[in-house]
Every structure is written in C-alpha cells, then in structure tokens.
PDB file of N, CA and C in Angstrom:
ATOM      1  N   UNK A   1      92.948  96.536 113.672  1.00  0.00           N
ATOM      2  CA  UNK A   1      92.835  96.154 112.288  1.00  0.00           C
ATOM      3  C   UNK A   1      92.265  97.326 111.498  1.00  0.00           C
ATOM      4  N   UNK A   2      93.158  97.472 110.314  1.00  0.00           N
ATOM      5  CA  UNK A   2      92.142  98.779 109.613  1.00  0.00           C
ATOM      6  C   UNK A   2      91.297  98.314 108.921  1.00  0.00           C
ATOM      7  N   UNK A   3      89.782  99.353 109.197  1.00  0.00           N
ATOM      8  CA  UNK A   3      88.671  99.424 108.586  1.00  0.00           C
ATOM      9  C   UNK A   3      88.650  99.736 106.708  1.00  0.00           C
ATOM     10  N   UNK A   4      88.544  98.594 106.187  1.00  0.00           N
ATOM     11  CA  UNK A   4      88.810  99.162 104.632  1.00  0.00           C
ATOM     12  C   UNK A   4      87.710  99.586 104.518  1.00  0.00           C
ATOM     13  N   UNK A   5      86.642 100.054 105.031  1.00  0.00           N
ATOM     14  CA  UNK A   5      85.136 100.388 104.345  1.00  0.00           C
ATOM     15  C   UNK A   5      85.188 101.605 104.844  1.00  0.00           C
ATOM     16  N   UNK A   6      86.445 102.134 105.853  1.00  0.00           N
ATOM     17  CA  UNK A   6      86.505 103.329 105.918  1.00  0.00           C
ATOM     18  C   UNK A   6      87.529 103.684 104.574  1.00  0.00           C
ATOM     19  N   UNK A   7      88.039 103.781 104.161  1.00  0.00           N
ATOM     20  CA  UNK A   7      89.282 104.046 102.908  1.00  0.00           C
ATOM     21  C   UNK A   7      88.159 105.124 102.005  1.00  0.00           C
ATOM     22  N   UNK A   8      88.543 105.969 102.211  1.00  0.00           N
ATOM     23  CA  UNK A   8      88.127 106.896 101.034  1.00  0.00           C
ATOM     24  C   UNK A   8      88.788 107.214  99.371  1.00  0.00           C
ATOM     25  N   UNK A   9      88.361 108.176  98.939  1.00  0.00           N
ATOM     26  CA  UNK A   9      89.076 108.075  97.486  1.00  0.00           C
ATOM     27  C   UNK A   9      90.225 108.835  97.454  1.00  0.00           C
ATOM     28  N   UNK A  10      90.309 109.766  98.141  1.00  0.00           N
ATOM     29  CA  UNK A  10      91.245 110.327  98.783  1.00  0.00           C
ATOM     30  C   UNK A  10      92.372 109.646  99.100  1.00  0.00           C
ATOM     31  N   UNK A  11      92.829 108.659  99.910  1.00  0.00           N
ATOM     32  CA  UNK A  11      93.211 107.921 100.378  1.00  0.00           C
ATOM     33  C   UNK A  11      93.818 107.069  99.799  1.00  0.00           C
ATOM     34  N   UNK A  12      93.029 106.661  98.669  1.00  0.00           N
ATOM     35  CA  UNK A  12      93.047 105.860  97.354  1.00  0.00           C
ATOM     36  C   UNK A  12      93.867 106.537  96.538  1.00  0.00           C
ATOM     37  N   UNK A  13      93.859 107.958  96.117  1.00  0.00           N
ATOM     38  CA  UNK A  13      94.624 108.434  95.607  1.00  0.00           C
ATOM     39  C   UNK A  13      96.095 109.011  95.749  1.00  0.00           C
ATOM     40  N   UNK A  14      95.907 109.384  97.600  1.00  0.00           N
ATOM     41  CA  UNK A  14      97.165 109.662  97.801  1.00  0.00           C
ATOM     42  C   UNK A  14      98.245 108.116  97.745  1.00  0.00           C
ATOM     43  N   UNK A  15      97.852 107.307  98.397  1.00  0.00           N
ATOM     44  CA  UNK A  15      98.584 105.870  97.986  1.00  0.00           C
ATOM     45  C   UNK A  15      99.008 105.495  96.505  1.00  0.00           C
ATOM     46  N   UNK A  16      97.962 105.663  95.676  1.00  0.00           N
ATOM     47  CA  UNK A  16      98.276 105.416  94.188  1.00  0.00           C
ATOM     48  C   UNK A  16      99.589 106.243  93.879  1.00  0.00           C
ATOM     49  N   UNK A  17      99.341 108.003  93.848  1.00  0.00           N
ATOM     50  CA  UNK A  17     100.547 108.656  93.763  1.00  0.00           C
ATOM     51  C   UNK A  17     101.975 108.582  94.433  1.00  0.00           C
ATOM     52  N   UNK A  18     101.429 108.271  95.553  1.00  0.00           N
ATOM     53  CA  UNK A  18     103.373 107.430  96.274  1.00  0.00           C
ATOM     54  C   UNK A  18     103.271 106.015  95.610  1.00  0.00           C
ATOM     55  N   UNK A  19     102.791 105.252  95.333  1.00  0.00           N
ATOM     56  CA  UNK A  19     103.774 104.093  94.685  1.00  0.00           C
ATOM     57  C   UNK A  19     104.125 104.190  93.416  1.00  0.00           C
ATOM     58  N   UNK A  20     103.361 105.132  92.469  1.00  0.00           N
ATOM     59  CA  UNK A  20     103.554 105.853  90.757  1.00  0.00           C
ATOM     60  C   UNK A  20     104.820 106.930  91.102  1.00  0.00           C
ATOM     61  N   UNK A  21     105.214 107.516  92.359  1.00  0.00           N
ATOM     62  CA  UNK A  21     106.135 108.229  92.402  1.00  0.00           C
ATOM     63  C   UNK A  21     107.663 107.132  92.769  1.00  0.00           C
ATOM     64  N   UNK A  22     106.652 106.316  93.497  1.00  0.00           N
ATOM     65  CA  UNK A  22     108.522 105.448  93.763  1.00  0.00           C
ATOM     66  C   UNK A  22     108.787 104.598  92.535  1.00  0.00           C
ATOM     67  N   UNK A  23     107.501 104.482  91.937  1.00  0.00           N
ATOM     68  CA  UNK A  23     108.050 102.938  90.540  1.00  0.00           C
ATOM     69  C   UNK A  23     108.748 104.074  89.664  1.00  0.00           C
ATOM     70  N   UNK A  24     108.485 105.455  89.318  1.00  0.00           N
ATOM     71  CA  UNK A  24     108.959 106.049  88.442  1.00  0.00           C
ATOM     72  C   UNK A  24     110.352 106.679  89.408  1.00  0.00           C
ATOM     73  N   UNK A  25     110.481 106.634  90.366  1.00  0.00           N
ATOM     74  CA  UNK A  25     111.832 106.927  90.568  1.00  0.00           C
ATOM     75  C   UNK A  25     112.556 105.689  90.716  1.00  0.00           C
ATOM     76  N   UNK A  26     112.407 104.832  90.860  1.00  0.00           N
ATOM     77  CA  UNK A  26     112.828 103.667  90.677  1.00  0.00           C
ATOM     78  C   UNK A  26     113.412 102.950  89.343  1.00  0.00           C
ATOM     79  N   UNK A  27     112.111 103.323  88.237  1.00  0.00           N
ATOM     80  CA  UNK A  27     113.253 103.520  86.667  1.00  0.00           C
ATOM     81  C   UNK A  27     113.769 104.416  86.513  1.00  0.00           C
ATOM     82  N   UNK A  28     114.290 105.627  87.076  1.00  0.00           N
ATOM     83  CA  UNK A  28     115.006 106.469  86.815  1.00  0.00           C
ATOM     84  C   UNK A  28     115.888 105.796  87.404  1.00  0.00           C
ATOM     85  N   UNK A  29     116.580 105.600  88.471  1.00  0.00           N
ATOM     86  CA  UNK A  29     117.583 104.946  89.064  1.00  0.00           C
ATOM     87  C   UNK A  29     118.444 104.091  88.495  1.00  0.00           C
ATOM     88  N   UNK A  30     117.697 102.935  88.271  1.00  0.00           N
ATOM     89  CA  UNK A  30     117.937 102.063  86.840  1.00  0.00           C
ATOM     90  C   UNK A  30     117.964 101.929  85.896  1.00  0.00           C
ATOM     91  N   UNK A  31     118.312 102.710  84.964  1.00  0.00           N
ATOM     92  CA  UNK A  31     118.439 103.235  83.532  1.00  0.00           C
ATOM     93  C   UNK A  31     120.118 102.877  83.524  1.00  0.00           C
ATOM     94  N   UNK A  32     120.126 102.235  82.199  1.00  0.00           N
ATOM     95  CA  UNK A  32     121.537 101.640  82.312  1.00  0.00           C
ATOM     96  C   UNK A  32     122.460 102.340  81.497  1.00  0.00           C
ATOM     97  N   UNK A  33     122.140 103.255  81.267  1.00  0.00           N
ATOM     98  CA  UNK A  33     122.688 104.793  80.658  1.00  0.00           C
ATOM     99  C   UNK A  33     123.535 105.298  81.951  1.00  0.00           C
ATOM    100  N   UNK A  34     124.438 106.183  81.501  1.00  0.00           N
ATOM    101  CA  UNK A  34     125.038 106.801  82.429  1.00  0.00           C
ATOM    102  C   UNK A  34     123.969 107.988  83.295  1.00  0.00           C
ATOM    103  N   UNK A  35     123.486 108.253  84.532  1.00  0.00           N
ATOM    104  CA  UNK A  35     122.679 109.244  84.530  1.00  0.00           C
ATOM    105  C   UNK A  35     122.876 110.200  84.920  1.00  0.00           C
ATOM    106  N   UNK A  36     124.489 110.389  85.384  1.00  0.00           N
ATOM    107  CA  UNK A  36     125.463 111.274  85.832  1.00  0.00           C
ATOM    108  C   UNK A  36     125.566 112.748  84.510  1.00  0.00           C
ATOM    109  N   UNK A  37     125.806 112.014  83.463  1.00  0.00           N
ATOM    110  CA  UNK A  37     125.757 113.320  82.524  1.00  0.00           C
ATOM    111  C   UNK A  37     124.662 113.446  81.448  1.00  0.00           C
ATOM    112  N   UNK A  38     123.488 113.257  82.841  1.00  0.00           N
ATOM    113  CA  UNK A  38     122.295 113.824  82.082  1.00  0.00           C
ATOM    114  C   UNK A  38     121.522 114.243  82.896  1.00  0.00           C
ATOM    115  N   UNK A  39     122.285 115.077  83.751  1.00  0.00           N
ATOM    116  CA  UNK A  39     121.659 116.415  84.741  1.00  0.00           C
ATOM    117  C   UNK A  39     122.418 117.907  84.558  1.00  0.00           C
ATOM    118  N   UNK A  40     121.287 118.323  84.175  1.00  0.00           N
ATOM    119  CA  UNK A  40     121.736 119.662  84.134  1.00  0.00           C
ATOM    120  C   UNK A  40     121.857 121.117  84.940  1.00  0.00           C
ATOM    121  N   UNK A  41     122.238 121.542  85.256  1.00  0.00           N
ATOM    122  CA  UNK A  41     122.370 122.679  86.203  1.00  0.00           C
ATOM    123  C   UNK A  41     121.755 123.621  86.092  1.00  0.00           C
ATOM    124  N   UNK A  42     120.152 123.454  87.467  1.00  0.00           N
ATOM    125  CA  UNK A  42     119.257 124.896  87.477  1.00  0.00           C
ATOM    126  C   UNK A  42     119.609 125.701  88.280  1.00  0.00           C
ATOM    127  N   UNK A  43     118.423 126.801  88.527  1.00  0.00           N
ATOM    128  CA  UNK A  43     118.625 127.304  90.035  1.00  0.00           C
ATOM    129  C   UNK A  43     116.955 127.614  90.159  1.00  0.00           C
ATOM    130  N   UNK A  44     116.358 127.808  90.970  1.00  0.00           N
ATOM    131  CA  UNK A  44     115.616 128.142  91.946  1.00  0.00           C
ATOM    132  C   UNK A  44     115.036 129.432  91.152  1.00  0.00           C
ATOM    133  N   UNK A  45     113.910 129.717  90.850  1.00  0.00           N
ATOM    134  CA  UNK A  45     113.061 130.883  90.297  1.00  0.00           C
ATOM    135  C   UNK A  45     113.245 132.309  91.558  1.00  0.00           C
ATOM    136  N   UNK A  46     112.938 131.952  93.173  1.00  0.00           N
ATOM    137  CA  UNK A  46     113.103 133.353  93.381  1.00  0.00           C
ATOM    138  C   UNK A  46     114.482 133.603  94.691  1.00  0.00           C
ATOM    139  N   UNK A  47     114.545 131.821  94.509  1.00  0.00           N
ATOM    140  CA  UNK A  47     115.916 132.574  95.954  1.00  0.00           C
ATOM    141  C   UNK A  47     117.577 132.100  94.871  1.00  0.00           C
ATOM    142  N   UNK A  48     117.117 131.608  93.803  1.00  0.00           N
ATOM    143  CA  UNK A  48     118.402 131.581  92.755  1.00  0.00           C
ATOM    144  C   UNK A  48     119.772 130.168  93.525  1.00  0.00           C
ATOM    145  N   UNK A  49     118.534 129.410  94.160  1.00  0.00           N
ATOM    146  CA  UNK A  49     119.644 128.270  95.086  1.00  0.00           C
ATOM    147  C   UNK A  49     119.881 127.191  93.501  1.00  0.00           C
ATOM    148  N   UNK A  50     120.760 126.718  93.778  1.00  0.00           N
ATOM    149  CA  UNK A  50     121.551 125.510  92.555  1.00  0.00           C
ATOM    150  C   UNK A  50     121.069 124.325  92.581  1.00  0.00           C
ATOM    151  N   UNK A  51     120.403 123.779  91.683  1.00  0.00           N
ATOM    152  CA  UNK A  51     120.230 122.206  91.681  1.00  0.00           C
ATOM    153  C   UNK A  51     120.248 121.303  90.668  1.00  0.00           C
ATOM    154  N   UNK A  52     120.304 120.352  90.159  1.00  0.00           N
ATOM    155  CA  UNK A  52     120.450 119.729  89.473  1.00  0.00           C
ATOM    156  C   UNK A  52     119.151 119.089  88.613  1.00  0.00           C
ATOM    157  N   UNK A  53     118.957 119.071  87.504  1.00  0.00           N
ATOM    158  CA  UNK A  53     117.323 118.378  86.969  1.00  0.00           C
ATOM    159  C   UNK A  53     118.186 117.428  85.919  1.00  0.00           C
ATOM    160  N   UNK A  54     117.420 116.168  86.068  1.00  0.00           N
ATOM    161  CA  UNK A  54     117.421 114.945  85.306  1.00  0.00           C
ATOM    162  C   UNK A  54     116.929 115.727  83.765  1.00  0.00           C
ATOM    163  N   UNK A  55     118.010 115.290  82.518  1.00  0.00           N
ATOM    164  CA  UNK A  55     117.162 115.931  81.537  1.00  0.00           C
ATOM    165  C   UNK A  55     116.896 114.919  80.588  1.00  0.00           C
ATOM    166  N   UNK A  56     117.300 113.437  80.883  1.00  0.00           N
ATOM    167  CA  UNK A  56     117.190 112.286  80.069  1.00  0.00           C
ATOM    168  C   UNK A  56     115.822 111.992  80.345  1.00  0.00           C
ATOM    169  N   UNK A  57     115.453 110.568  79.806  1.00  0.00           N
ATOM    170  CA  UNK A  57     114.118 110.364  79.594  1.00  0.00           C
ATOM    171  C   UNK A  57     113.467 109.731  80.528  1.00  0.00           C
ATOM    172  N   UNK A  58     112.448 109.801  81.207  1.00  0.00           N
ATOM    173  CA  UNK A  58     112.037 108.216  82.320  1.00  0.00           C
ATOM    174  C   UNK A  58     111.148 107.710  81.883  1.00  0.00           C
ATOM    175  N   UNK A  59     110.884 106.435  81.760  1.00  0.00           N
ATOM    176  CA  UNK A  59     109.923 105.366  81.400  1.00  0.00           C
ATOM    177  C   UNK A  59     108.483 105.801  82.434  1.00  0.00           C
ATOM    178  N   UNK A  60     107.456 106.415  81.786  1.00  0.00           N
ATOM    179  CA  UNK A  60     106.167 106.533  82.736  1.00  0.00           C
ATOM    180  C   UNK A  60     105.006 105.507  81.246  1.00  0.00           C
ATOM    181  N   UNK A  61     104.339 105.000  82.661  1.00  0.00           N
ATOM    182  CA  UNK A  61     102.590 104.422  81.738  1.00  0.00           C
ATOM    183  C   UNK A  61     102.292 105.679  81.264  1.00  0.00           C
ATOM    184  N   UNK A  62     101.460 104.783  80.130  1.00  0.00           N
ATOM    185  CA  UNK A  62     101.075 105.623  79.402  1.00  0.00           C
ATOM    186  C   UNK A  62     100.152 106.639  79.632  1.00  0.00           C
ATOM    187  N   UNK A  63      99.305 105.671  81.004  1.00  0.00           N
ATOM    188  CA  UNK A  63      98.031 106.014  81.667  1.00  0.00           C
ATOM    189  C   UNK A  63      98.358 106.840  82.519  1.00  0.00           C
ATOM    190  N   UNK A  64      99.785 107.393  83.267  1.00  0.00           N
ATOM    191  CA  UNK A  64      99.862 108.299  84.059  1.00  0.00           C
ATOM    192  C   UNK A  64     100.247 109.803  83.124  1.00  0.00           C
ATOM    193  N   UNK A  65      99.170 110.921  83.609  1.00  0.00           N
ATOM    194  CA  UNK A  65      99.054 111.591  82.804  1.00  0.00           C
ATOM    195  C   UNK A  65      99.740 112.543  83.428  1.00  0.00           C
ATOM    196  N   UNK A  66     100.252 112.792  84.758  1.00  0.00           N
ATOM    197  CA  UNK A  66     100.995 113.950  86.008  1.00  0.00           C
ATOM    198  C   UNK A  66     102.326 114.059  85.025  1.00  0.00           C
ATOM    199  N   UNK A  67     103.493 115.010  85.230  1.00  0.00           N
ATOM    200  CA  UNK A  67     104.952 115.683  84.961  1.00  0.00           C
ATOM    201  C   UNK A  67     105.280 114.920  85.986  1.00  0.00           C
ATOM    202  N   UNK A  68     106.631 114.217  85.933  1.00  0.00           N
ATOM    203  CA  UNK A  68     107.395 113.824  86.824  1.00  0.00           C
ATOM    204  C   UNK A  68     108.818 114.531  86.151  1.00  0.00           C
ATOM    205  N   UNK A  69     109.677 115.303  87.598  1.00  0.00           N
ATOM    206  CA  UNK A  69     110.704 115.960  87.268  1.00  0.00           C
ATOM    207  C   UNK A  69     111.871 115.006  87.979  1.00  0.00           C
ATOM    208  N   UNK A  70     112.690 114.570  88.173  1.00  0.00           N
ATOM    209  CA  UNK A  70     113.821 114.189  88.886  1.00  0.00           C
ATOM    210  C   UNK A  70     114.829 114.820  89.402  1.00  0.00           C
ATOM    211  N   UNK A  71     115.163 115.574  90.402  1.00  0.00           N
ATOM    212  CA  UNK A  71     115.680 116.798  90.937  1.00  0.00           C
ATOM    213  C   UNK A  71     117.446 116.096  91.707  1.00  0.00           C
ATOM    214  N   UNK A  72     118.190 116.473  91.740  1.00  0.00           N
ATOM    215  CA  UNK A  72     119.575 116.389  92.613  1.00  0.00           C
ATOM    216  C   UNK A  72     119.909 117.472  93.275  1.00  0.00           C
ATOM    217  N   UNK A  73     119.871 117.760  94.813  1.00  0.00           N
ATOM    218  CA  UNK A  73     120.190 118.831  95.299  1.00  0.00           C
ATOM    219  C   UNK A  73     121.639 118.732  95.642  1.00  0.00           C
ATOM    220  N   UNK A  74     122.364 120.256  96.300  1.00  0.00           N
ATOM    221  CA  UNK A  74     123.737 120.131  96.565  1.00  0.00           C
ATOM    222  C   UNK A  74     124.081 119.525  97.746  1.00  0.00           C
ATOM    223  N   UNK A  75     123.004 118.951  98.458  1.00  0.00           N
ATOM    224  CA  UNK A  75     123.823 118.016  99.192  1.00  0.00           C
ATOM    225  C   UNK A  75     123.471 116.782  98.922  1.00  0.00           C
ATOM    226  N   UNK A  76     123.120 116.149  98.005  1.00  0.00           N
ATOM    227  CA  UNK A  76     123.330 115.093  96.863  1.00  0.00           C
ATOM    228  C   UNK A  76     122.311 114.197  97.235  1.00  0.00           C
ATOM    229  N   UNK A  77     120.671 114.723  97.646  1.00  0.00           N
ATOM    230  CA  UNK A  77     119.741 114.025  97.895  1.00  0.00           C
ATOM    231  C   UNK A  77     119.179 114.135  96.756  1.00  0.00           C
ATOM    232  N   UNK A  78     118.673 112.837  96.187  1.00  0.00           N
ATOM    233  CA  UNK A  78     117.491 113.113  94.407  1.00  0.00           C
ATOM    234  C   UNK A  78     115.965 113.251  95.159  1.00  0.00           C
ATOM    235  N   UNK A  79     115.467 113.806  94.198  1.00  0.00           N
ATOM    236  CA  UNK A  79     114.260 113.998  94.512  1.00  0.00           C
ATOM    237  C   UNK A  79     113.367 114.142  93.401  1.00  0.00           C
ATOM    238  N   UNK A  80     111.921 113.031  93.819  1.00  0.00           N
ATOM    239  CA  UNK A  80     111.020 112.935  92.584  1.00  0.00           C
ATOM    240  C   UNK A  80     110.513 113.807  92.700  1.00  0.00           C
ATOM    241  N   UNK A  81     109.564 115.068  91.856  1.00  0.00           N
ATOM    242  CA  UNK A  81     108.636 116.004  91.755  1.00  0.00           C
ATOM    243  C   UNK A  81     107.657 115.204  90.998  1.00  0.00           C
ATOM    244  N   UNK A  82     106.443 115.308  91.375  1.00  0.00           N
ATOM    245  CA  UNK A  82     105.309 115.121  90.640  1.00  0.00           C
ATOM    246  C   UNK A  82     104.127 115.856  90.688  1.00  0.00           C
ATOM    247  N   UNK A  83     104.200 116.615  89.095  1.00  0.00           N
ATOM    248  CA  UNK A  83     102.880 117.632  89.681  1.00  0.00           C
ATOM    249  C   UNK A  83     101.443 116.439  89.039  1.00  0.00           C
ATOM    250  N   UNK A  84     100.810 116.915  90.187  1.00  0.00           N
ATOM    251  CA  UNK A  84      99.073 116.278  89.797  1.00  0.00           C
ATOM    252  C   UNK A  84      98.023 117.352  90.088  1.00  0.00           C
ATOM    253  N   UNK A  85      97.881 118.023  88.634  1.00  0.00           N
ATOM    254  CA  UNK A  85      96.530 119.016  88.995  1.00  0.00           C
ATOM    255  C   UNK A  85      95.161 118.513  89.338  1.00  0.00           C
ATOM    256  N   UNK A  86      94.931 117.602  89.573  1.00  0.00           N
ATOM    257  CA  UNK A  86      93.588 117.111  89.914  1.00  0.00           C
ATOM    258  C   UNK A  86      93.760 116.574  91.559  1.00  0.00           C
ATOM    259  N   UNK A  87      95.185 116.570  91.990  1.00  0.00           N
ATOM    260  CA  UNK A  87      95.345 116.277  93.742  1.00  0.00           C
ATOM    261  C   UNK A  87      94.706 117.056  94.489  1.00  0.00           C
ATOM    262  N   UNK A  88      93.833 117.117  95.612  1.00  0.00           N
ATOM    263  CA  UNK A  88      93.679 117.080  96.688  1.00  0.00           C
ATOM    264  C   UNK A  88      93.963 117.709  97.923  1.00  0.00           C
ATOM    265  N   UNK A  89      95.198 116.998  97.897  1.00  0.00           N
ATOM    266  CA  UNK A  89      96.270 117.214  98.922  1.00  0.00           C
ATOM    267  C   UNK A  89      97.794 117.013  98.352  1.00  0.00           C
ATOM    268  N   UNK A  90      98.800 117.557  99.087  1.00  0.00           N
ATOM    269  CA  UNK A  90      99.927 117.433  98.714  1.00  0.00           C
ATOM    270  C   UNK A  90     100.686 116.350  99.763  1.00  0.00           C
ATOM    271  N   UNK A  91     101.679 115.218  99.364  1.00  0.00           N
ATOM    272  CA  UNK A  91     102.140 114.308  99.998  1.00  0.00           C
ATOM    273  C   UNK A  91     103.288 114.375  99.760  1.00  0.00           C
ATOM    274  N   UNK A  92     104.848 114.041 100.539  1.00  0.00           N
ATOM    275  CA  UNK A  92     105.986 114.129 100.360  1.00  0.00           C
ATOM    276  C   UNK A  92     106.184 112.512 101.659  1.00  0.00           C
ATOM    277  N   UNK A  93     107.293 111.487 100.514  1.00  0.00           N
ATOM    278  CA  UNK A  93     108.167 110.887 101.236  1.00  0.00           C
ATOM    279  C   UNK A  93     109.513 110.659 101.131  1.00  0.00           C
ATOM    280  N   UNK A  94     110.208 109.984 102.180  1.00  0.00           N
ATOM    281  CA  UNK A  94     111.546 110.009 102.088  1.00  0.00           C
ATOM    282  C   UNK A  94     111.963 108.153 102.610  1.00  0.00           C
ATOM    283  N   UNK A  95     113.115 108.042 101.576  1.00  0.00           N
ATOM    284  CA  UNK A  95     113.832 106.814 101.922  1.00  0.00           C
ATOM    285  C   UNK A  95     114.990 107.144 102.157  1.00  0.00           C
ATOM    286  N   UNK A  96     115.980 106.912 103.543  1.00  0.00           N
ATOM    287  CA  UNK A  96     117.139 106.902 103.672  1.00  0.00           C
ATOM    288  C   UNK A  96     117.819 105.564 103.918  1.00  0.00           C
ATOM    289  N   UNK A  97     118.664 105.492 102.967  1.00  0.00           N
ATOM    290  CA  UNK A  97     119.423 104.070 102.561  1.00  0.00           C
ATOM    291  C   UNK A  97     120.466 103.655 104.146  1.00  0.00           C
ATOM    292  N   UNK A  98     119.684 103.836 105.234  1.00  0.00           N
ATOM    293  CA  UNK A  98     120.792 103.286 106.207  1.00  0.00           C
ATOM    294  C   UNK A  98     119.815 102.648 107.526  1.00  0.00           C
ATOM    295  N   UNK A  99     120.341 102.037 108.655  1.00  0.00           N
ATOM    296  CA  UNK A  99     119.813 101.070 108.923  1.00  0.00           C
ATOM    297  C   UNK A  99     120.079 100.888 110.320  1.00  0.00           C
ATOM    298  N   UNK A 100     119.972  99.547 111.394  1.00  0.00           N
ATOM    299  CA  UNK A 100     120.515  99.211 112.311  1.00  0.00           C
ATOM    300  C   UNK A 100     121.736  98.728 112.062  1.00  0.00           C
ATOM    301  N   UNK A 101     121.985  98.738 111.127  1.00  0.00           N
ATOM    302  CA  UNK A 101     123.655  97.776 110.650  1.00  0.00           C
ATOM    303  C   UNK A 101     124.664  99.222 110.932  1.00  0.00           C
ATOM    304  N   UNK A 102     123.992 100.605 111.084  1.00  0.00           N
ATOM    305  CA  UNK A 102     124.762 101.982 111.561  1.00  0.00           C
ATOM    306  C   UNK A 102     124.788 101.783 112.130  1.00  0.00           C
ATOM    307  N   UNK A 103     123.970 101.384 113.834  1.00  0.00           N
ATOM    308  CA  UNK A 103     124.002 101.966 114.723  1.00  0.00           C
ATOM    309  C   UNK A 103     125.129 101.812 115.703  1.00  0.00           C
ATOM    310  N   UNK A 104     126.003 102.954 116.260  1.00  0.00           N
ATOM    311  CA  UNK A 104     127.106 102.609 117.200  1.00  0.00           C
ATOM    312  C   UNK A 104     126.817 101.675 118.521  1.00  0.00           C
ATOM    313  N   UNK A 105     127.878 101.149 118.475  1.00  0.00           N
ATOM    314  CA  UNK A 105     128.059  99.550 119.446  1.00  0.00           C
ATOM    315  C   UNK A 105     127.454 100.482 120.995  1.00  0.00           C
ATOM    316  N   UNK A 106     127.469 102.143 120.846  1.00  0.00           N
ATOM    317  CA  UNK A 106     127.165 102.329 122.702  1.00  0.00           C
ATOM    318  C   UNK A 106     125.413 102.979 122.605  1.00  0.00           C
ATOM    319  N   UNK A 107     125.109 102.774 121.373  1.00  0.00           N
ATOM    320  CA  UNK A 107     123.093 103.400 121.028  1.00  0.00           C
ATOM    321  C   UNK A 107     122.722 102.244 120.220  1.00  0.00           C
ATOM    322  N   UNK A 108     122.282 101.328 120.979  1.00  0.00           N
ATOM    323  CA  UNK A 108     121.500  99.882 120.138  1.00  0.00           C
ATOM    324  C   UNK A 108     120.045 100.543 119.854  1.00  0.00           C
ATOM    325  N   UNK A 109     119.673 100.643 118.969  1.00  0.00           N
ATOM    326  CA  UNK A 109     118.571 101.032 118.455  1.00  0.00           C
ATOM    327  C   UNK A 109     118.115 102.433 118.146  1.00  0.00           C
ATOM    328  N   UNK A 110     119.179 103.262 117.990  1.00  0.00           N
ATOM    329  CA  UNK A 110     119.269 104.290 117.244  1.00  0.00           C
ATOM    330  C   UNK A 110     118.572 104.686 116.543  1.00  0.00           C
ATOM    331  N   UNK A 111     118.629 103.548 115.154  1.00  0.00           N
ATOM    332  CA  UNK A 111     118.036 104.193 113.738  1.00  0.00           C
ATOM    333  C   UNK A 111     116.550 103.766 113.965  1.00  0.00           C
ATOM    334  N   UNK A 112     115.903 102.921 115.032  1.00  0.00           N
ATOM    335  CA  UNK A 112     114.856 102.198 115.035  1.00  0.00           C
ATOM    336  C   UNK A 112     113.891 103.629 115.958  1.00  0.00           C
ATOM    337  N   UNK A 113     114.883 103.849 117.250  1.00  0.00           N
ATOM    338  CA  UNK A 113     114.610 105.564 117.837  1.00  0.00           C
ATOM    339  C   UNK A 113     114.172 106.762 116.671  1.00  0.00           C
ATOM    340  N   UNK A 114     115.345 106.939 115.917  1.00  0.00           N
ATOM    341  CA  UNK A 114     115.281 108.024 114.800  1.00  0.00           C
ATOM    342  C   UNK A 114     113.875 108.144 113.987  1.00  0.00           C
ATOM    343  N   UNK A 115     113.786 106.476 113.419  1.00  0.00           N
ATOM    344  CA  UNK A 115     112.236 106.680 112.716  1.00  0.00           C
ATOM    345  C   UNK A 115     111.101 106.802 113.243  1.00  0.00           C
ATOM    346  N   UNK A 116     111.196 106.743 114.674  1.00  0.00           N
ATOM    347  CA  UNK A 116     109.923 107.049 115.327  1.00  0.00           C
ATOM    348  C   UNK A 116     110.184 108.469 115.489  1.00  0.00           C
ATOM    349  N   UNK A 117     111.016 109.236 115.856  1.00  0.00           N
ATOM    350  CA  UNK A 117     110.993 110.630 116.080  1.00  0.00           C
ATOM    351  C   UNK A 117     110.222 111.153 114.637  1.00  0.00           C
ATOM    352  N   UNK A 118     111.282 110.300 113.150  1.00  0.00           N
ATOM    353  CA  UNK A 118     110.648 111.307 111.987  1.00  0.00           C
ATOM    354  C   UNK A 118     109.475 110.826 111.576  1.00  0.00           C
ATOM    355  N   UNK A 119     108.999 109.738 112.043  1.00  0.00           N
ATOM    356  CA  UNK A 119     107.447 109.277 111.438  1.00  0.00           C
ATOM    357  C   UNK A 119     106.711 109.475 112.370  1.00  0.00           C
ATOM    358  N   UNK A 120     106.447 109.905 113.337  1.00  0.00           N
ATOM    359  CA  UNK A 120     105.235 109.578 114.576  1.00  0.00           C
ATOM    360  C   UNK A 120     104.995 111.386 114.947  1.00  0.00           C
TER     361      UNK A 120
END
C-alpha cells in the first residue's frame, strides 16, 4: 500500500504537471476546428530536422501559468511540450493507442509483455 505521508511536493508536482499536460493535450485533440491546417512547418534550431507546431489556439486555466507547445513529428507522433521554469525535474510520457485486441493469434500477451519491457 502506498505511504501518502511519504508523498512529497515534488511528487505533488510532477503528477499535477502530467495530468495539466494530458487535459491540455486532450483539448487540443478535440477542438472541433479542423487541426490539420493549423500546423505549421518548423525545423529544429541546431540539427535543422522538420516538424510540425500547432499554431491555433488551446484552451489552458487561467491558473496554469507554464507555455504549452503542441508538436507533430515526421513520423506522425504529436507531442505536448510544456515548459515549467519553476520544475524540479523533467518528466516525459507516452500513450500508444493499441492494445491486446493487436496481439497476433501465435504471442498472447504481447502488448501486456511490451509494457513491462517500456515501463519497468
């Protein structure tokens, strides 16, 4: 059972910033605007690689005071940026939209294998 009287602020904060990073990528997603032609084409400051930046608007509280960028790379993964100058530490997660409903009829538990390799 976890100890909540261990939970630091730290802790507190990195959690706060992943669920303020998924609710705000989450209204980006859902914006009932087209959001296809409202990315524009960057590149990369020193290796000049190509990517895509959201240049429409996203719904953030008022109370979150961090830059959130919305990024599309060329192999067509989005990605939230959020800078927070008062962080800590730096945190990165990932959702991939696929499942046991992939897994081939001769590897039963594949994708259930896979997330333990990338989470553990």
């Amino acid at each position: 059972m976890y100890n909540l009287q261990r939970v630091t602020r730290k802790h507190f904060y990195f959690v706060s910033a992943v669920v303020a990073a998924a609710l705000a990528y989450l209204l980006a997603q859902n914006r009932t605007t087209s959001n296809e032609t409202q990315f524009l084409q960057r590149k990369t400051v020193e290796s000049k690689l190509p990517y895509h930046e959201y240049a429409g608007s996203m719904e953030q509280s008022p109370n979150d005071k961090r830059q959130h960028r919305l990024i599309r790379l060329p192999n067509g993964m989005s990605a939230l940026c959020t800078h927070d100058p008062q962080a800590e530490a730096a945190a990165a997660s990932l959702s991939i939209n696929i499942g046991s409903i992939a897994d081939p009829p001769s590897f039963h538990g594949m994708a259930h294998f896979l997330e333990h390799m990338l989470f553990m």
